[in-house]
Protein backbone atom coordinates (compact mmCIF):
# COMPACT_ATOMS: atom_id res chain seq x y z
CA UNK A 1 61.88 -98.74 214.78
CA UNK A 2 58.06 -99.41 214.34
CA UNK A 3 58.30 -102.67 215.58
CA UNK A 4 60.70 -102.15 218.68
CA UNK A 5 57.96 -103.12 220.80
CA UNK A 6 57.30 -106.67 219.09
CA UNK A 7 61.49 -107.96 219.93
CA UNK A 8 60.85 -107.63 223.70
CA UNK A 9 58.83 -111.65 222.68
CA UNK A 10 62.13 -112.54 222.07
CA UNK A 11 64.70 -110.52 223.78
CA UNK A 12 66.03 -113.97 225.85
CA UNK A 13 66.84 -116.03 222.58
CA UNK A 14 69.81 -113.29 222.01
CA UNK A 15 72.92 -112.56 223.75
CA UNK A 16 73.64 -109.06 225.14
CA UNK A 17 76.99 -108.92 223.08
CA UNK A 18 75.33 -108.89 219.61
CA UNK A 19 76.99 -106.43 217.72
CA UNK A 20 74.55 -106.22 214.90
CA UNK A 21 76.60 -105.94 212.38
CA UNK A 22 76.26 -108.64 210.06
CA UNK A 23 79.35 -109.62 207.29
CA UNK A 24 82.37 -109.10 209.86
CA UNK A 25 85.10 -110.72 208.58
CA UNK A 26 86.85 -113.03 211.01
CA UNK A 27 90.68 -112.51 211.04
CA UNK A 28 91.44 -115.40 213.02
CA UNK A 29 93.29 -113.60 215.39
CA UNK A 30 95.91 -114.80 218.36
CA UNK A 31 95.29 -115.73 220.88
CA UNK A 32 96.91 -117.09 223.80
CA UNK A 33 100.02 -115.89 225.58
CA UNK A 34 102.64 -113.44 224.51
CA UNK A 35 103.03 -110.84 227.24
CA UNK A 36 99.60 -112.59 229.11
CA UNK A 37 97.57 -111.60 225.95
CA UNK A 38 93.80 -112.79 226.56
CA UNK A 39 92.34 -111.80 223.11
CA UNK A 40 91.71 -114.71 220.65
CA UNK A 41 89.54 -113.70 217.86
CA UNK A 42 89.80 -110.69 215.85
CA UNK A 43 87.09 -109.61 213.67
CA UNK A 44 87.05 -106.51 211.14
CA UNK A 45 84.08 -104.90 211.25
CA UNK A 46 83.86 -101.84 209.08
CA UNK A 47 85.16 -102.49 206.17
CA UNK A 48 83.04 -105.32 205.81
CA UNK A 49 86.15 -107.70 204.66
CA UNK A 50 89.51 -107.19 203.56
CA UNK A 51 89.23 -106.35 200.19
CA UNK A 52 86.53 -104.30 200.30
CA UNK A 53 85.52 -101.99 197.66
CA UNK A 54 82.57 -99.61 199.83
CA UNK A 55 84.05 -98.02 202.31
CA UNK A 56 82.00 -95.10 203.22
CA UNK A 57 84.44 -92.07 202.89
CA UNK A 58 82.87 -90.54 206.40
CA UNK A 59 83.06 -93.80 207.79
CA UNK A 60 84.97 -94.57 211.21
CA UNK A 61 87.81 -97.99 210.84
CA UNK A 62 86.37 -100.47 213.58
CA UNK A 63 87.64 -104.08 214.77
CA UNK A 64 85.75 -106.38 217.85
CA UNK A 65 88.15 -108.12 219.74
CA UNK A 66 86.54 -110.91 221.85
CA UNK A 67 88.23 -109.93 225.22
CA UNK A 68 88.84 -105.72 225.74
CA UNK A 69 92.01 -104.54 225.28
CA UNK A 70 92.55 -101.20 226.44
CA UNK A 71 96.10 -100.69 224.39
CA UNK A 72 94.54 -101.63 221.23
CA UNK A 73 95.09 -98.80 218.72
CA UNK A 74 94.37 -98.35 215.03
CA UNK A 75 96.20 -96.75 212.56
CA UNK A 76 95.58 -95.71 208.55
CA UNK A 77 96.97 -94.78 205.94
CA UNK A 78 96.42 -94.37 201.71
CA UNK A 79 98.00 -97.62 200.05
CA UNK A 80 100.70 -94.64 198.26
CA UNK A 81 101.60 -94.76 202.45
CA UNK A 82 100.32 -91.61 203.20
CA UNK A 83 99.17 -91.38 206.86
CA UNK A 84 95.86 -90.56 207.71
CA UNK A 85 95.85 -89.01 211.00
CA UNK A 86 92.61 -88.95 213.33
CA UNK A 87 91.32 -90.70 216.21
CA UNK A 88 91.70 -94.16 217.73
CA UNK A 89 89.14 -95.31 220.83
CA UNK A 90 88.62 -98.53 222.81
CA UNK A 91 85.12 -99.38 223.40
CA UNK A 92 85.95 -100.92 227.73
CA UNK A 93 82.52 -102.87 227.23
CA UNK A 94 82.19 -104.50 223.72
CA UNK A 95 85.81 -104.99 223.00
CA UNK A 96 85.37 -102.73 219.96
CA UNK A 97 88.31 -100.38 218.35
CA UNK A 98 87.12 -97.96 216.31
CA UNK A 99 89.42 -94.95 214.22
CA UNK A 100 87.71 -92.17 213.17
CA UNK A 101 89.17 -89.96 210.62
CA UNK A 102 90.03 -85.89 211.04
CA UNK A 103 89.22 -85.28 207.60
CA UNK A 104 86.53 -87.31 205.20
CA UNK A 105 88.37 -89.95 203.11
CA UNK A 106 88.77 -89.23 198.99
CA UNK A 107 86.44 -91.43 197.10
CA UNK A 108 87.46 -94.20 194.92
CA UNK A 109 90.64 -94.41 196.58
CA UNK A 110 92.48 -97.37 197.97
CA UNK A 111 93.52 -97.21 202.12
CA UNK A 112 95.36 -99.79 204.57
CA UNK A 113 93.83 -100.27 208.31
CA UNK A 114 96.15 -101.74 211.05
CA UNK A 115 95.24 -102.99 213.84
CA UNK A 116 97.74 -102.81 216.86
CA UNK A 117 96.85 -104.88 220.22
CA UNK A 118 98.72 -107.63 222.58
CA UNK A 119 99.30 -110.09 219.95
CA UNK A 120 100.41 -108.62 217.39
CA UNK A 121 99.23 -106.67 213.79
CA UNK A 122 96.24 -107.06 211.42
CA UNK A 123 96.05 -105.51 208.64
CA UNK A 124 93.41 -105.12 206.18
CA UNK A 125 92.88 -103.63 202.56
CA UNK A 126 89.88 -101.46 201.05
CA UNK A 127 88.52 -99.30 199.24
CA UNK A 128 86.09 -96.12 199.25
CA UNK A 129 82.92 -96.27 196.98
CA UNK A 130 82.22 -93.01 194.75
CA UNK A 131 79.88 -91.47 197.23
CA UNK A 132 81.50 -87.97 198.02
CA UNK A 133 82.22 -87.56 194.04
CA UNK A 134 80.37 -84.39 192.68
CA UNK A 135 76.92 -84.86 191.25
CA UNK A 136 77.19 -85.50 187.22
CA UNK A 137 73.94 -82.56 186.48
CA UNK A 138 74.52 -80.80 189.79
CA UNK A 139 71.98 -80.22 192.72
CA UNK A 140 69.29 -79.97 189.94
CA UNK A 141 69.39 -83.54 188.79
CA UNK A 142 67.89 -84.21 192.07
CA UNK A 143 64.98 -82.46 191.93
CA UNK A 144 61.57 -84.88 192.10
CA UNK A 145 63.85 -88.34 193.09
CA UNK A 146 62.64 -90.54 195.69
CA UNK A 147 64.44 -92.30 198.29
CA UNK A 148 63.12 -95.72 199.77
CA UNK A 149 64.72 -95.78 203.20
CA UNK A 150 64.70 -99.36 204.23
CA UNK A 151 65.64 -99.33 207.95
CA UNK A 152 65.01 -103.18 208.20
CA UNK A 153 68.79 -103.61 206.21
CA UNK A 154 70.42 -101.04 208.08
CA UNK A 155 72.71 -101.18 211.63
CA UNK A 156 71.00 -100.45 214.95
CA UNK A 157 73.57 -98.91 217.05
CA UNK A 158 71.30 -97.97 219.76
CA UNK A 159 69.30 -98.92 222.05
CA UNK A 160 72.56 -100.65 222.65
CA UNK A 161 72.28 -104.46 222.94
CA UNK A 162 68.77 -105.20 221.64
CA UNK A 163 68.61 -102.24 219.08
CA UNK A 164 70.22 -104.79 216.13
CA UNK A 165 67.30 -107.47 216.52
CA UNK A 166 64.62 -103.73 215.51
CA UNK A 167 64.96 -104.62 211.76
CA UNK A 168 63.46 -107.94 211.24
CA UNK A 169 60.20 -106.41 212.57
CA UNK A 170 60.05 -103.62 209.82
CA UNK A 171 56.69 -103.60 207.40
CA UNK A 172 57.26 -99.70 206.67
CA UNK A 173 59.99 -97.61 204.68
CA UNK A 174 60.68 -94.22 205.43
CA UNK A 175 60.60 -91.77 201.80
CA UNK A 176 62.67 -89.28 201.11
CA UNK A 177 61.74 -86.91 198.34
CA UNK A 178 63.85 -83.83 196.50
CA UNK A 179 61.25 -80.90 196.41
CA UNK A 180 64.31 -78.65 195.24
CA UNK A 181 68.00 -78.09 195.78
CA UNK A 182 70.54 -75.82 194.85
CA UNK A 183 74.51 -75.86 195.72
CA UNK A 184 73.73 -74.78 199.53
CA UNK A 185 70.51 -76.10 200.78
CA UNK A 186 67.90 -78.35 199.46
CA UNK A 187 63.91 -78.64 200.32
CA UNK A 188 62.77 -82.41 200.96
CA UNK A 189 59.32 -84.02 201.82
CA UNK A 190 59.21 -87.32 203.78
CA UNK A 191 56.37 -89.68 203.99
CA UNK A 192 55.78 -93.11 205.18
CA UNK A 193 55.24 -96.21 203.30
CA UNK A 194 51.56 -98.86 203.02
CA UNK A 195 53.55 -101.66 205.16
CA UNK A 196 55.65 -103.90 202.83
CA UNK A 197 55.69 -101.66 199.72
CA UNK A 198 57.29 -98.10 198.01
CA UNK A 199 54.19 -96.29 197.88
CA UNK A 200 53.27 -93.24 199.91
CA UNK A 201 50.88 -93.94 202.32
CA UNK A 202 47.77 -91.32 201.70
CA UNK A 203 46.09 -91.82 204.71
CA UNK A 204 48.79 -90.72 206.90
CA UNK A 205 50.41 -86.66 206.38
CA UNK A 206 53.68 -86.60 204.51
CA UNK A 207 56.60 -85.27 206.88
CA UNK A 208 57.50 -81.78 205.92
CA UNK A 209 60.26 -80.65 206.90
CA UNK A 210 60.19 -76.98 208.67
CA UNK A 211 63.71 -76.07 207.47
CA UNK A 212 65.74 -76.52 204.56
CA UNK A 213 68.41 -79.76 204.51
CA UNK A 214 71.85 -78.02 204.70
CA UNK A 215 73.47 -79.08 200.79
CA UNK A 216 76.21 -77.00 201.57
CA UNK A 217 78.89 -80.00 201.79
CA UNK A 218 77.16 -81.25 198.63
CA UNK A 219 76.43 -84.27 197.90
CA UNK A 220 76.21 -84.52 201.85
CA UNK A 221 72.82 -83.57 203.50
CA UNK A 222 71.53 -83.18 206.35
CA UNK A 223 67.85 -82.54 207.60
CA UNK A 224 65.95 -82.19 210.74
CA UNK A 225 64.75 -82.57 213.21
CA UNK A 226 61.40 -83.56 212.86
CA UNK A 227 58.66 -84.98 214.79
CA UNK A 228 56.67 -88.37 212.88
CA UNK A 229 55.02 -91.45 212.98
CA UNK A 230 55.15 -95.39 212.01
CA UNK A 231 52.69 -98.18 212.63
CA UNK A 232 53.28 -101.02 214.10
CA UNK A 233 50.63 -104.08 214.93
CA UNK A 234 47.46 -101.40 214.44
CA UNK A 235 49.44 -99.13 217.35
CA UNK A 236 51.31 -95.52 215.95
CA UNK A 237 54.74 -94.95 217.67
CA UNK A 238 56.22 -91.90 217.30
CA UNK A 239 59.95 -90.81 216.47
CA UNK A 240 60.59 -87.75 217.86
CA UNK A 241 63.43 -84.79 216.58
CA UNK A 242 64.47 -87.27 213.60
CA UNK A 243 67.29 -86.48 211.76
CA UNK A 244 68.33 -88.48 208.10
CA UNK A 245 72.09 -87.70 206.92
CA UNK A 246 74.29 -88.91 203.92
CA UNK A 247 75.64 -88.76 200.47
CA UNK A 248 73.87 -89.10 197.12
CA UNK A 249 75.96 -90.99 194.72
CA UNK A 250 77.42 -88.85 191.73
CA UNK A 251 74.07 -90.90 189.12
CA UNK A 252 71.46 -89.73 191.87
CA UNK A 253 70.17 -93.92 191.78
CA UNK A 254 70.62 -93.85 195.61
CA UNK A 255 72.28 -92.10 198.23
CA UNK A 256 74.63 -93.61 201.09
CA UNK A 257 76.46 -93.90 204.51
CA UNK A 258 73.07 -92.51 205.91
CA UNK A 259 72.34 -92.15 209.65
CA UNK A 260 69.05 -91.92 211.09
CA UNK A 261 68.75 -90.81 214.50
CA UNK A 262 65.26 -89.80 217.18
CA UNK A 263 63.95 -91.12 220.37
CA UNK A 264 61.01 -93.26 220.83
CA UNK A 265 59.15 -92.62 224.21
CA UNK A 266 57.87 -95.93 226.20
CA UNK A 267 54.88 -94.66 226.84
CA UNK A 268 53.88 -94.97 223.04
CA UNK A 269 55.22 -98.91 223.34
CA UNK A 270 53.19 -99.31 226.25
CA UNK A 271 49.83 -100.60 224.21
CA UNK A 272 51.28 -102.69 221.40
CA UNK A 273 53.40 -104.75 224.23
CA UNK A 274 50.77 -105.26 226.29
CA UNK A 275 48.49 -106.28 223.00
CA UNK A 276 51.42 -109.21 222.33
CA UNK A 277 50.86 -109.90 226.16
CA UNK A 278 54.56 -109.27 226.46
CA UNK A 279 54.00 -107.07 229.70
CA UNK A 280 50.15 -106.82 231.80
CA UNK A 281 50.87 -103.44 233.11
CA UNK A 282 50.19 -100.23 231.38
CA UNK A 283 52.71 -98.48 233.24
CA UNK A 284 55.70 -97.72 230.56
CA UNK A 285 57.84 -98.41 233.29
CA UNK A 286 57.34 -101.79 232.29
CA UNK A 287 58.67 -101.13 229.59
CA UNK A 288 61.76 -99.20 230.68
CA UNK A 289 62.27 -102.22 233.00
CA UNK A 290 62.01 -105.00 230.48
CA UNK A 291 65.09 -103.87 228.58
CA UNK A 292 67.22 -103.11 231.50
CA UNK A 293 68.63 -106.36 231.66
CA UNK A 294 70.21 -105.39 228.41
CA UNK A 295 71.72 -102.06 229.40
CA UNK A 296 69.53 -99.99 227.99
CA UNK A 297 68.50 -97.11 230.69
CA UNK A 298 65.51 -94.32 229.70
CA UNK A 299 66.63 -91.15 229.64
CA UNK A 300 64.38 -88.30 229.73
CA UNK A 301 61.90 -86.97 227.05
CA UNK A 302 60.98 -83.31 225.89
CA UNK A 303 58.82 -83.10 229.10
CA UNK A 304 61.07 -84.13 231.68
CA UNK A 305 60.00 -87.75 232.37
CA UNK A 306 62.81 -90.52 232.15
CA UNK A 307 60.75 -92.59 229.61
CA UNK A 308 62.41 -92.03 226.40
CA UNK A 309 64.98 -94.35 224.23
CA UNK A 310 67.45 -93.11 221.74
CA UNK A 311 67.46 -94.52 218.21
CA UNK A 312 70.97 -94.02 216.18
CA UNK A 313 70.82 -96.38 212.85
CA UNK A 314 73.98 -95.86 210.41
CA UNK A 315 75.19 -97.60 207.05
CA UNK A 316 71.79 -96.89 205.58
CA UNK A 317 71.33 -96.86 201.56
CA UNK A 318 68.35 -95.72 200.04
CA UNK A 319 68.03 -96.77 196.46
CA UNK A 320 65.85 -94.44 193.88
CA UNK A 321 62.17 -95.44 193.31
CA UNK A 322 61.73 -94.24 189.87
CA UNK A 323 59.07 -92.02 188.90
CA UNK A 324 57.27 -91.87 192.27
CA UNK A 325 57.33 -88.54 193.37
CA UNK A 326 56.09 -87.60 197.07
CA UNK A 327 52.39 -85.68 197.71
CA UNK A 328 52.40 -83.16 199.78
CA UNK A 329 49.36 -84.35 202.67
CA UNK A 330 48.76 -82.17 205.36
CA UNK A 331 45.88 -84.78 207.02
CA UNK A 332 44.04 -87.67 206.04
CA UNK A 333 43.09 -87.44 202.06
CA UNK A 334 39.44 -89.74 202.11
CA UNK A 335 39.70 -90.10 198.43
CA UNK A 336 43.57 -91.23 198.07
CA UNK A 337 43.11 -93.16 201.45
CA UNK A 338 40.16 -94.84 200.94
CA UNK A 339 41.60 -96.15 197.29
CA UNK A 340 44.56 -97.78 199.56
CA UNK A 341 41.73 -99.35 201.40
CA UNK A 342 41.81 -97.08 204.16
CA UNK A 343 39.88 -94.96 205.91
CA UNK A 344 40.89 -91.73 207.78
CA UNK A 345 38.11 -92.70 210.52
CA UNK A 346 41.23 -95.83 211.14
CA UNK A 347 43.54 -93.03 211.15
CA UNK A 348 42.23 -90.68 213.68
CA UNK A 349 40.79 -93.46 215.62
């Protein structure tokens, strides 16, 4: 997210349809005439590939179709051919067909996906990972873990069209600590990374978090919102009401099917794109303007103004970082900063 404001360089080199989903698994698909049928490539998208063995158990079923095909439908069931019964959409502008459970999936349990649209079936074969299993010591065996949240392998949904290209821009992780948990809510501390490492950055204050993460569907939590900060080229963009969801994994060394979701306002991007000369006026309309094009429309922010742009990222994981346990920072620490080579004069300046 940091480094939204550096893809705008190279927003024409992409096309509009990107999904940003990387690892679809091409079924070939057919094409061509029965009953006037214009679709000619199916892809599965979530699971990953038939075969698949990491299906998040919250997870939503989704194809892409090259062509839209508004009678598309998916349906699921267990491999033992139990029916799964939930919800099955049509995406009218990417094609996509998505079916979203009623009920979380079991873990470590095997399920068939068909596809139904104007040429015909697919079908595909997979399986959930262990996330959703109970937690082998309980909440307590979480209690001083750290979580490196690397956003630059995760899927942008939005902003829609250009939000996938975000990632390769990434020099920051966002941690996630355990301060304390129990079986119905749990306290965590976040913090920001130094730019291409694991370690808490001293010079900027750790993110805590004014109310407890809801633990109550444990190992599912939830926290936020809350208002932070990245870097990005020597500029500070903010993130504003984010919110971190998902599952730890039953041996605590990571925790998955995560969504991240804020809004970044253009009047923070404003500096860093006119520093890459990628716009010459300060006006964060500019900015709102340069990624029209790609359907992605302002809305407004917490005062009103049309100048803010929502960030949803899903299929996080956030592996363990051993022994590295978050600090509590309310501002600026000259000693700890200063022995990151920093100085909190760069910070407040």
């Amino acid at each position: 997210m940091t480094r939204y404001a550096l893809i705008a360089a190279g927003l024409t080199m992409f096309s509009c349809g990107d999904s940003g989903k990387d690892g679809s698994d091409d079924t070939g698909g057919s094409g061509g005439g029965d009953g006037g049928c214009q679709v000619e490539n199916v892809a599965v998208v979530y699971p990953a590939s038939d075969g698949a063995t990491d299906f998040y158990y919250r997870g939503a079923v989704e194809f892409a179709l090259d062509v839209t095909d508004s009678s598309a439908a998916i349906t699921l069931a267990s491999k033992a051919g139990d029916a799964i019964t939930g919800s099955s959409s049509v995406n009218p502008e990417t094609g996509a067909v998505s079916f979203q459970p009623d009920a979380s999936l079991s873990p470590s349990t095997d399920y068939l996906a068909t596809l139904t649209y104007c040429a015909g079936d697919v079908t595909v074969g997979f399986r959930t990972s262990d996330l959703g299993a109970s937690l082998e010591q309980g909440a307590g065996g979480l209690v001083d873990r750290t979580y490196v949240v690397n956003l630059g392998d995760a899927n942008f949904v939005e902003p829609a069209g250009v939000g996938s290209l975000i990632g390769q821009f990434l020099t920051q992780n966002i941690l996630l600590g355990v301060v304390s948990a129990d079986d119905s809510s749990m306290v965590m501390r976040g913090a920001v990374s130094i730019e291409d490492t694991t370690d808490q950055d001293y010079c900027n204050p750790s993110i805590e978090f004014p109310e407890e993460a809801d633990f109550s569907e444990a190992p599912y939590f939830q926290i936020g919102p809350e208002d932070t900060a990245l870097s990005a080229a020597g500029f500070e963009i903010k993130i504003n009401q984010l919110r971190v969801s998902g599952d730890f994994a039953p041996d605590y060394s990571y925790f998955g099917g995560g969504i991240l979701q804020g809004e970044i306002d253009a009047r923070d991007l404003v500096d860093i794109l006119v520093d890459q000369g990628i716009i010459s006026d300060d006006d964060p309309s500019a900015v709102c303007e340069l990624i029209a094009p790609f359907g992605v429309v302002c809305g407004a922010c917490q005062d009103g103004l049309d100048y803010c742009l929502s960030i949803y990222v899903n299929q996080i994981e956030a592996m363990e970082d051993a022994g590295n346990v978050l600090v509590q920072i309310d501002e600026c620490d000259p000693t700890l900063c200063e022995e990151q080579g920093g100085t909190c004069e760069d910070e407040e300046g």
